[in-house]
PDB file of N, CA and C in Angstrom:
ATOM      1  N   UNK A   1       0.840  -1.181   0.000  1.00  0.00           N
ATOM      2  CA  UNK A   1       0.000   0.000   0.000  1.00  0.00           C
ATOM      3  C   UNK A   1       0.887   1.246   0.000  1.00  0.00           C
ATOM      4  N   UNK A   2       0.555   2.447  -1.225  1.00  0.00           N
ATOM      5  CA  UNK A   2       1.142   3.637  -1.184  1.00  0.00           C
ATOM      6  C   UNK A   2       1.279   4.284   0.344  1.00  0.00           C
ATOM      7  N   UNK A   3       2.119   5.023   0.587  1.00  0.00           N
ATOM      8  CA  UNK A   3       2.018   6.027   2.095  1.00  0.00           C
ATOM      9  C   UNK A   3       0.784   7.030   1.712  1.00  0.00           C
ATOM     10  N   UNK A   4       0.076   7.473   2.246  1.00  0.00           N
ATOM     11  CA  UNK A   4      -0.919   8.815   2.244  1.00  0.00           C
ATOM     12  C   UNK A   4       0.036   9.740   2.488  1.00  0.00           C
ATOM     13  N   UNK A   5      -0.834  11.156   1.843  1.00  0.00           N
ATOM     14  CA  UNK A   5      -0.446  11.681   2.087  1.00  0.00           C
ATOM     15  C   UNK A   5       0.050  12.815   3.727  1.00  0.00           C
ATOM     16  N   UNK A   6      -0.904  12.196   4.307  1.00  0.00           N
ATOM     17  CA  UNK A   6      -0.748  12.736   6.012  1.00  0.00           C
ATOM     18  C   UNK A   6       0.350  11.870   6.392  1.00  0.00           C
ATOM     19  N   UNK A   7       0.572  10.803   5.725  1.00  0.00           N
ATOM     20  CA  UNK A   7       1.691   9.942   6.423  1.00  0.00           C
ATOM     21  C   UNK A   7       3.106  10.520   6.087  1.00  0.00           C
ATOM     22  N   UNK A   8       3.026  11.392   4.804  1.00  0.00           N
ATOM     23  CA  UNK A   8       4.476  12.175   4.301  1.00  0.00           C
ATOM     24  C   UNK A   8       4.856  13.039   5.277  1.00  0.00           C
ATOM     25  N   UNK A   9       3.710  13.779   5.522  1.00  0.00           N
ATOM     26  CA  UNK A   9       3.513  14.998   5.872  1.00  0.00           C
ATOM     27  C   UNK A   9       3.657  14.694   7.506  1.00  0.00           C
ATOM     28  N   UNK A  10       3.188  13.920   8.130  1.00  0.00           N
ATOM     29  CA  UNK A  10       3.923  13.393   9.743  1.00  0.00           C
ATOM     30  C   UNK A  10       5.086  12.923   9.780  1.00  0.00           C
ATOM     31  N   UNK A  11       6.155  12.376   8.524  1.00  0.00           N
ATOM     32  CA  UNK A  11       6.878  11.923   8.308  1.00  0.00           C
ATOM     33  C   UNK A  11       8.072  13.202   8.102  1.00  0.00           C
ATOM     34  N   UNK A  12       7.767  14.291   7.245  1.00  0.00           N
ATOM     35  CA  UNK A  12       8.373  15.566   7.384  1.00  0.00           C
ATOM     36  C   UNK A  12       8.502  16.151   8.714  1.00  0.00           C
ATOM     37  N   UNK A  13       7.670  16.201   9.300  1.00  0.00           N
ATOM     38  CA  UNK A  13       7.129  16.592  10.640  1.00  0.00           C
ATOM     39  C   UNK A  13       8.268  16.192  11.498  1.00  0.00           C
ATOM     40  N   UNK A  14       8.547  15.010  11.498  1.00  0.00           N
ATOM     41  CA  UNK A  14       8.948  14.712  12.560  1.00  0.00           C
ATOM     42  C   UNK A  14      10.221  14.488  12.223  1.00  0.00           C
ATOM     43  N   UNK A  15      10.690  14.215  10.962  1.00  0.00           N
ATOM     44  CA  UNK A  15      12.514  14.386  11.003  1.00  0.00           C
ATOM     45  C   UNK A  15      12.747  15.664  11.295  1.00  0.00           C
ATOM     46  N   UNK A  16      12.300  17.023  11.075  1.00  0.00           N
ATOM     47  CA  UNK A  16      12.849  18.178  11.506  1.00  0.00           C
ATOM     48  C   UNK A  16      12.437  18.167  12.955  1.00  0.00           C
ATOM     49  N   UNK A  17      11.765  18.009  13.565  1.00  0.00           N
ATOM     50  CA  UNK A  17      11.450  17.491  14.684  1.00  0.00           C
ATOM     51  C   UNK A  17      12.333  17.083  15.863  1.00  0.00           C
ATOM     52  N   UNK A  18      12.799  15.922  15.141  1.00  0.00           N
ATOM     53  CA  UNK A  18      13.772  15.105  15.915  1.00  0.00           C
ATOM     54  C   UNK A  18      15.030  15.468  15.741  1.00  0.00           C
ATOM     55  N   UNK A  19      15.661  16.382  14.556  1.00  0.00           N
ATOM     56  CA  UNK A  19      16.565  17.297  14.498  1.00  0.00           C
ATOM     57  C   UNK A  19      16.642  18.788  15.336  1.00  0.00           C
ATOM     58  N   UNK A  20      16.050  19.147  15.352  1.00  0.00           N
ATOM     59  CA  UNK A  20      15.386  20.731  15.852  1.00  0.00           C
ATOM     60  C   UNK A  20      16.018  20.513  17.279  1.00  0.00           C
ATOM     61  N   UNK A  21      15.427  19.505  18.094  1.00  0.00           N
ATOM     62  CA  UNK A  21      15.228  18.890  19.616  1.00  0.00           C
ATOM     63  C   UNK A  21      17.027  19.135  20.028  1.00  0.00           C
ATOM     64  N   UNK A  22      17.839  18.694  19.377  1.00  0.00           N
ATOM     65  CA  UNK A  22      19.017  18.305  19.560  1.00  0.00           C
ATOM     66  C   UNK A  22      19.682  19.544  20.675  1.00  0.00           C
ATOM     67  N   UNK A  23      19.511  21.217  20.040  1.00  0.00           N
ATOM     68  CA  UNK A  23      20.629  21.686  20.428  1.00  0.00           C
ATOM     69  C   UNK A  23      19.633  23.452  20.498  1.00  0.00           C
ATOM     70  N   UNK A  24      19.466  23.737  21.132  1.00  0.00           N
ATOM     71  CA  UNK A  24      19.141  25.465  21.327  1.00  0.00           C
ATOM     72  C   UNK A  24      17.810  25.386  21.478  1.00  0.00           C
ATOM     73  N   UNK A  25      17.145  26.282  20.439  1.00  0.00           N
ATOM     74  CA  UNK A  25      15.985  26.483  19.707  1.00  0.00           C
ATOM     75  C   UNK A  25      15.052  25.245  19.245  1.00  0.00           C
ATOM     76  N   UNK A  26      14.110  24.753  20.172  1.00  0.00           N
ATOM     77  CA  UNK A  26      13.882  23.185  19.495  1.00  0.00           C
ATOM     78  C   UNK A  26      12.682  23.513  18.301  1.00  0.00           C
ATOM     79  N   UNK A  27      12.709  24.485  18.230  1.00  0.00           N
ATOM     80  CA  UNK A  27      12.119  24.848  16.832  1.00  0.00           C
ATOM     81  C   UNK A  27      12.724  25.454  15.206  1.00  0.00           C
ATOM     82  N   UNK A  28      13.723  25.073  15.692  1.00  0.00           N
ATOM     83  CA  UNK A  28      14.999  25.545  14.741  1.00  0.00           C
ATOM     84  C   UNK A  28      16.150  24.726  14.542  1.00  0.00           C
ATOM     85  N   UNK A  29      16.360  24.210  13.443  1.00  0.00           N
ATOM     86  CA  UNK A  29      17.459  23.611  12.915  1.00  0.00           C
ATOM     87  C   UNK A  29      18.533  24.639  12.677  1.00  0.00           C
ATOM     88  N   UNK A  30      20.095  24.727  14.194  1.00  0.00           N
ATOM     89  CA  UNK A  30      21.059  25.071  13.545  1.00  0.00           C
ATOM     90  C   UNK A  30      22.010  24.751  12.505  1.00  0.00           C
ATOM     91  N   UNK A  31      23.138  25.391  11.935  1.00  0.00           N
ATOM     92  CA  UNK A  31      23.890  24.558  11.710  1.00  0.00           C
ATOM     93  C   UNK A  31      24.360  23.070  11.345  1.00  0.00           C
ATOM     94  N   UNK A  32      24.496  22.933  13.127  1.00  0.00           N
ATOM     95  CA  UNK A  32      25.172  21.565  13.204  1.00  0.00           C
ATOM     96  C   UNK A  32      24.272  20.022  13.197  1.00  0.00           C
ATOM     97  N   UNK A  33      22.703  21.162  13.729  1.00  0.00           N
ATOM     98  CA  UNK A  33      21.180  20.051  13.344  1.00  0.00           C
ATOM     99  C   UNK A  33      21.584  19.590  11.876  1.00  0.00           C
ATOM    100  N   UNK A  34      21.116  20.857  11.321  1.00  0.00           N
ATOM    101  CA  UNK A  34      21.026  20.719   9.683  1.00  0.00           C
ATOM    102  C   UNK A  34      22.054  19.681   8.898  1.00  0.00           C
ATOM    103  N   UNK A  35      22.998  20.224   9.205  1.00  0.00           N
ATOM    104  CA  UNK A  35      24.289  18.841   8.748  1.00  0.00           C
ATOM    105  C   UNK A  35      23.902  17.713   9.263  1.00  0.00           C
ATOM    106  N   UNK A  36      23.678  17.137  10.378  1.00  0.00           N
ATOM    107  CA  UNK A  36      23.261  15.906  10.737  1.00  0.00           C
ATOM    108  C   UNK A  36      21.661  15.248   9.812  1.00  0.00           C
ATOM    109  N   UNK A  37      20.934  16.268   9.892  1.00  0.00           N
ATOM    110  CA  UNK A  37      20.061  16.476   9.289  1.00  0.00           C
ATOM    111  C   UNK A  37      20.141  15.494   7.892  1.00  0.00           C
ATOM    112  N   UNK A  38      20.889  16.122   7.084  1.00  0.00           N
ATOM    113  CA  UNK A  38      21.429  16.128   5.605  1.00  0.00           C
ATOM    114  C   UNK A  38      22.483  14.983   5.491  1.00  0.00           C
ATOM    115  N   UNK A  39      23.008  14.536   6.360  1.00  0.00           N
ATOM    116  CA  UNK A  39      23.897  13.530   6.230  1.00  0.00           C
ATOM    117  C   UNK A  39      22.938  12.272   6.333  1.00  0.00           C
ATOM    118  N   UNK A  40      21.775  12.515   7.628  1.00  0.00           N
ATOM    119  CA  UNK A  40      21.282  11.090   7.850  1.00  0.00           C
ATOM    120  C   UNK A  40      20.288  10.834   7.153  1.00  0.00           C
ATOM    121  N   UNK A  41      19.391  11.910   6.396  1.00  0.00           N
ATOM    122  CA  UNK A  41      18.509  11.801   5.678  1.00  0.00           C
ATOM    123  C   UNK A  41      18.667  11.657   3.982  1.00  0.00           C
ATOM    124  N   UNK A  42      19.889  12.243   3.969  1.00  0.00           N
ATOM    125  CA  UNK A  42      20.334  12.346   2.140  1.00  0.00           C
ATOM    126  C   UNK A  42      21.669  12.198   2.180  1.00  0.00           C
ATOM    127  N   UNK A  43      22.109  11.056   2.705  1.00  0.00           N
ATOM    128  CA  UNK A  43      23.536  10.792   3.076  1.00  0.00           C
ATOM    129  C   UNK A  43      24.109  10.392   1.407  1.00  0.00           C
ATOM    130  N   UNK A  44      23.738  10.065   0.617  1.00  0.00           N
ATOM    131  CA  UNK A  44      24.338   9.866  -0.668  1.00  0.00           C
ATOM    132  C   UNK A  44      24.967  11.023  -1.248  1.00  0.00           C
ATOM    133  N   UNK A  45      23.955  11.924  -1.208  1.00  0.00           N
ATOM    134  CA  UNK A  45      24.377  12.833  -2.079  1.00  0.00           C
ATOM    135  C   UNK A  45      24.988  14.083  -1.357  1.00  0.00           C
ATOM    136  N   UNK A  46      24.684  14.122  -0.359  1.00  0.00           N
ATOM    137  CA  UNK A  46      25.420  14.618   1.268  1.00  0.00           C
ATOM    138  C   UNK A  46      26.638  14.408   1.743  1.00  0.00           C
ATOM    139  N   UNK A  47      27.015  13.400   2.266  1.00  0.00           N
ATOM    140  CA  UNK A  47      28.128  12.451   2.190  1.00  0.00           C
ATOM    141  C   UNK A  47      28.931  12.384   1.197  1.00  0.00           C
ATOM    142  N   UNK A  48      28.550  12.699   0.303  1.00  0.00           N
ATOM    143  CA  UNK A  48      29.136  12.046  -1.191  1.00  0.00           C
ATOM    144  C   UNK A  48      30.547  13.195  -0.916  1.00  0.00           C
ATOM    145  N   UNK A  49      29.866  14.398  -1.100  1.00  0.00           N
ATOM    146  CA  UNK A  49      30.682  15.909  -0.906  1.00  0.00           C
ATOM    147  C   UNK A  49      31.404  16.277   0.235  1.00  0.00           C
ATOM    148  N   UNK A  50      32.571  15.439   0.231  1.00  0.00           N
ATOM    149  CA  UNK A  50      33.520  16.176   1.349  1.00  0.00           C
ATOM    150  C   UNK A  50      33.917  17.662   1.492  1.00  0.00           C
ATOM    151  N   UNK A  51      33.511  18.674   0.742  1.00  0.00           N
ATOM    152  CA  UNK A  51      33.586  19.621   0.660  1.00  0.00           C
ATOM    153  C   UNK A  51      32.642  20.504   2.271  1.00  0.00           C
ATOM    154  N   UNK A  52      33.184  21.455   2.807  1.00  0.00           N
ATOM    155  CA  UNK A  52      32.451  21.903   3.933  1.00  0.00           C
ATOM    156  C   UNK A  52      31.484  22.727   3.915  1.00  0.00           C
ATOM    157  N   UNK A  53      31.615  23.440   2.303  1.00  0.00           N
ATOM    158  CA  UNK A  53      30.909  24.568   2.087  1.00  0.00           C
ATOM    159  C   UNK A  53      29.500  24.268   1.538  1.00  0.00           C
ATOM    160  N   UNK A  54      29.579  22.576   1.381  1.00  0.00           N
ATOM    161  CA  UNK A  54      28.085  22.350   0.830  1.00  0.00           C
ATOM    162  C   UNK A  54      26.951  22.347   2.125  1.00  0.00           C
ATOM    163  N   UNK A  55      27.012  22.458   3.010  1.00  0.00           N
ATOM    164  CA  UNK A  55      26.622  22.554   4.094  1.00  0.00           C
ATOM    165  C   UNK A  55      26.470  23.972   4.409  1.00  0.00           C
ATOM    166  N   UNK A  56      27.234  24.613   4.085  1.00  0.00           N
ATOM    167  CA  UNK A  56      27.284  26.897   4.478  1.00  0.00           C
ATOM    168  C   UNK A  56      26.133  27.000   3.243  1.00  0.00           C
ATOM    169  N   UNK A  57      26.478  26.574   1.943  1.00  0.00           N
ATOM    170  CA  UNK A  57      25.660  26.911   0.452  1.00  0.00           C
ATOM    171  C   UNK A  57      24.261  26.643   0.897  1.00  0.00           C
ATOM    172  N   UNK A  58      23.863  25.368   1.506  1.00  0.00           N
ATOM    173  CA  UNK A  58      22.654  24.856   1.642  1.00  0.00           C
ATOM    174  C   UNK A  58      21.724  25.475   2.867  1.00  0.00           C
ATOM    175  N   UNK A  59      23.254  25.788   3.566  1.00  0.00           N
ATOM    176  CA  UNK A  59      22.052  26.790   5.025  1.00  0.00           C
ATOM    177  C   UNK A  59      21.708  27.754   4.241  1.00  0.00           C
ATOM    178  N   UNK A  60      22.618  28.763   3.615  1.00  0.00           N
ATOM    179  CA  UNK A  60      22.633  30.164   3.213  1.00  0.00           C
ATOM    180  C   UNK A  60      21.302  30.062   2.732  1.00  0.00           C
ATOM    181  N   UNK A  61      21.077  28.902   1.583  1.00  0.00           N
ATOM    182  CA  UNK A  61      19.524  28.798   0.672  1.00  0.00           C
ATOM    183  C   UNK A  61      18.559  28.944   1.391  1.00  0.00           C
ATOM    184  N   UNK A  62      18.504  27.934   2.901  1.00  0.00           N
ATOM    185  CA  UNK A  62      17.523  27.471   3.666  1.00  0.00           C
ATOM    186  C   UNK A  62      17.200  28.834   4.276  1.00  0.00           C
ATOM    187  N   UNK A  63      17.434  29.607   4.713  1.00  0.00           N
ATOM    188  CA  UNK A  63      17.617  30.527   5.638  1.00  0.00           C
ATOM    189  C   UNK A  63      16.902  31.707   5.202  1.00  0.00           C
ATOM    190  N   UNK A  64      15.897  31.686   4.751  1.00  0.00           N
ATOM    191  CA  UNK A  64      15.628  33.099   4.278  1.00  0.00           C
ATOM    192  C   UNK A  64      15.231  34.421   4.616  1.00  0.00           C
ATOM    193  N   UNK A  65      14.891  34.066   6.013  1.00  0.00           N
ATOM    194  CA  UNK A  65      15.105  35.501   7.042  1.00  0.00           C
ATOM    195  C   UNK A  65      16.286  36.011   7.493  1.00  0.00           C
ATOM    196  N   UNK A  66      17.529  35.138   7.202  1.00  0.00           N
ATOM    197  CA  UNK A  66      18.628  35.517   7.867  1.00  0.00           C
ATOM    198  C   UNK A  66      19.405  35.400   9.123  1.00  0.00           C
ATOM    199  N   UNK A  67      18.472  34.711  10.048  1.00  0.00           N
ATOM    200  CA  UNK A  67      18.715  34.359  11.555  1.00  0.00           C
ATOM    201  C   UNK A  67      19.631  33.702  12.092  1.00  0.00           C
ATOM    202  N   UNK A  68      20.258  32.792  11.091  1.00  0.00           N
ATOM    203  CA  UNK A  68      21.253  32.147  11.413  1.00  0.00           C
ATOM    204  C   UNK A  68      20.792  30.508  11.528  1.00  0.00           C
ATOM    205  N   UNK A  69      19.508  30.469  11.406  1.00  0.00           N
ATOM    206  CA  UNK A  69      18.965  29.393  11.847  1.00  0.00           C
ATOM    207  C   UNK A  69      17.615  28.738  10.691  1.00  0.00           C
ATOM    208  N   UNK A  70      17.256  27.682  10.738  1.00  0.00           N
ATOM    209  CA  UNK A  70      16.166  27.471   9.741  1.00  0.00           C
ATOM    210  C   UNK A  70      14.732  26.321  10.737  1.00  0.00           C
ATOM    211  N   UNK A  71      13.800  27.758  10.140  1.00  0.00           N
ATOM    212  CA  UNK A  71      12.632  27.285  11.113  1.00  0.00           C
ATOM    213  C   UNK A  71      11.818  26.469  10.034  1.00  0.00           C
ATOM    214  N   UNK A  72      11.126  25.915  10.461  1.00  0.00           N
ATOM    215  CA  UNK A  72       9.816  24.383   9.827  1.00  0.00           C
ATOM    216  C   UNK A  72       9.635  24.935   8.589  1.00  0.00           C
ATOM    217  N   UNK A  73       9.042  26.573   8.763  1.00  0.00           N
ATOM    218  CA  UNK A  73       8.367  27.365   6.862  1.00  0.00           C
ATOM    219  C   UNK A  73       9.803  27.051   6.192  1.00  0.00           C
ATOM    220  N   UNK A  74      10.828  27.644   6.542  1.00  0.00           N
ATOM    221  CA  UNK A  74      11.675  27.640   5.431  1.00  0.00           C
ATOM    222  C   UNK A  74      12.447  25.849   5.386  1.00  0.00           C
ATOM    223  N   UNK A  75      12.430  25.060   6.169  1.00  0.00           N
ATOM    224  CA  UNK A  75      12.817  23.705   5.900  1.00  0.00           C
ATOM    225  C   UNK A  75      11.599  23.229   4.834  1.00  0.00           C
ATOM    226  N   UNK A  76      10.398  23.293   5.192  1.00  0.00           N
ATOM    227  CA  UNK A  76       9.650  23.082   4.547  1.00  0.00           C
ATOM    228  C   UNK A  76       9.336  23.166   2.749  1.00  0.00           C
ATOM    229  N   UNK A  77       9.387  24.325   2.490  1.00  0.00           N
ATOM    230  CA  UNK A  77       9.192  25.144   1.245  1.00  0.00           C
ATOM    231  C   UNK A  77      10.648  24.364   0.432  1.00  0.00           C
ATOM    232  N   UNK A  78      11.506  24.276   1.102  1.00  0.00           N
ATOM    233  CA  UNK A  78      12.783  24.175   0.491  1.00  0.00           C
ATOM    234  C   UNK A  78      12.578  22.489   0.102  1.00  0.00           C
ATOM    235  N   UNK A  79      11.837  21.596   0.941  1.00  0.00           N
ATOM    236  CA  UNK A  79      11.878  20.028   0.827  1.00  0.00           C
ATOM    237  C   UNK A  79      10.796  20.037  -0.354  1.00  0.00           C
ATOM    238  N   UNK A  80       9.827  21.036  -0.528  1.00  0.00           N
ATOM    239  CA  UNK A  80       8.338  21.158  -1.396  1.00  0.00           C
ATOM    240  C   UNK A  80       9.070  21.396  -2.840  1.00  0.00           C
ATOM    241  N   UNK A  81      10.117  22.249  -2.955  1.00  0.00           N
ATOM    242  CA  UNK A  81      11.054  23.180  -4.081  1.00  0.00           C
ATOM    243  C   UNK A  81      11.615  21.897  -4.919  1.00  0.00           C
ATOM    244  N   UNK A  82      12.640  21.622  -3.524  1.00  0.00           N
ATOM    245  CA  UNK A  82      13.127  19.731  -4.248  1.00  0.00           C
ATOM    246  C   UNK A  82      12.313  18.800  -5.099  1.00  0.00           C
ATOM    247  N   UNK A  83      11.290  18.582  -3.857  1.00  0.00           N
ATOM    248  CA  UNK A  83       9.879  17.498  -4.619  1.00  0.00           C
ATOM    249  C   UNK A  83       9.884  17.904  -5.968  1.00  0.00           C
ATOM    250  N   UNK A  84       9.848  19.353  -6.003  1.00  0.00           N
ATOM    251  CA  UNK A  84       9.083  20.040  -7.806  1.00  0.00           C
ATOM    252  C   UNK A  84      10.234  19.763  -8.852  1.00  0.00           C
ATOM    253  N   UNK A  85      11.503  19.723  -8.230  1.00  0.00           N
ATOM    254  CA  UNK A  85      12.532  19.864  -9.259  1.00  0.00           C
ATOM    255  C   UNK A  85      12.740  18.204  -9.542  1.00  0.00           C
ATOM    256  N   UNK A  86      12.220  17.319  -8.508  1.00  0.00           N
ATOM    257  CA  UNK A  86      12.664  16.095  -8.804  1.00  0.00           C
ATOM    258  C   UNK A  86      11.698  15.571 -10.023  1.00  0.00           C
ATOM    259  N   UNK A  87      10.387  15.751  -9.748  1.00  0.00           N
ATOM    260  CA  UNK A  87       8.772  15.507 -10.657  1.00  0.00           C
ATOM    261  C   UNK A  87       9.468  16.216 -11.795  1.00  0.00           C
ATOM    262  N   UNK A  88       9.835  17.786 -12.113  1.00  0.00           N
ATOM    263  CA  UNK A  88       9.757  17.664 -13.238  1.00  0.00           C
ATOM    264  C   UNK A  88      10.640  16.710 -14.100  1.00  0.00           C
ATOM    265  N   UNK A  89      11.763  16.753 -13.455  1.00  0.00           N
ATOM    266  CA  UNK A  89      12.714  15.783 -14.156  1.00  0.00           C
ATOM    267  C   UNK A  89      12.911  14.271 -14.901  1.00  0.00           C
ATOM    268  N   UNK A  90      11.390  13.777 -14.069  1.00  0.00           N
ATOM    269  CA  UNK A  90      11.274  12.516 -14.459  1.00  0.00           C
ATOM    270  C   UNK A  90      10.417  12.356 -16.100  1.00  0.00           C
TER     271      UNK A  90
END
């Protein structure tokens, strides 16, 4: 059986969630959330890039108020952005 869609959407929910919790702001993915974040969730293509700055590039994107930090709207919109770029591609 396909996942529903409330099941994605509790499923989003709760990896930023369980990231967020880690360190400050439990409504905010810093930094060092976000990298963990991105390693354990998209470790292929994450991992892949030993480079440090793919991690600064990807906050900088995420971040669009500037705070230093990335709250649920902007994790969100940014995982919705992906979805669109992946669909069209296929």
């Amino acid at each position: 059986m396909d996942p529903s869609l409330e099941q994605s959407m509790n499923g989003l929910m709760k990896v930023f969630q369980s990231h967020a919790r880690k360190e400050g702001d439990k409504y905010k993915l810093n930094k060092a959330e976000l990298k963990l974040l991105l390693e354990e969730q998209m470790g292929d293509s994450i991992a892949a890039s030993k480079d440090p700055s793919v991690v600064d590039e990807f906050m900088l994107q995420l971040d669009q108020d500037r705070d230093g930090e990335v709250d649920f709207k902007e994790f969100a919109y940014t995982v919705v952005s992906l979805t669109v770029a992946c669909h069209e591609s296929l």
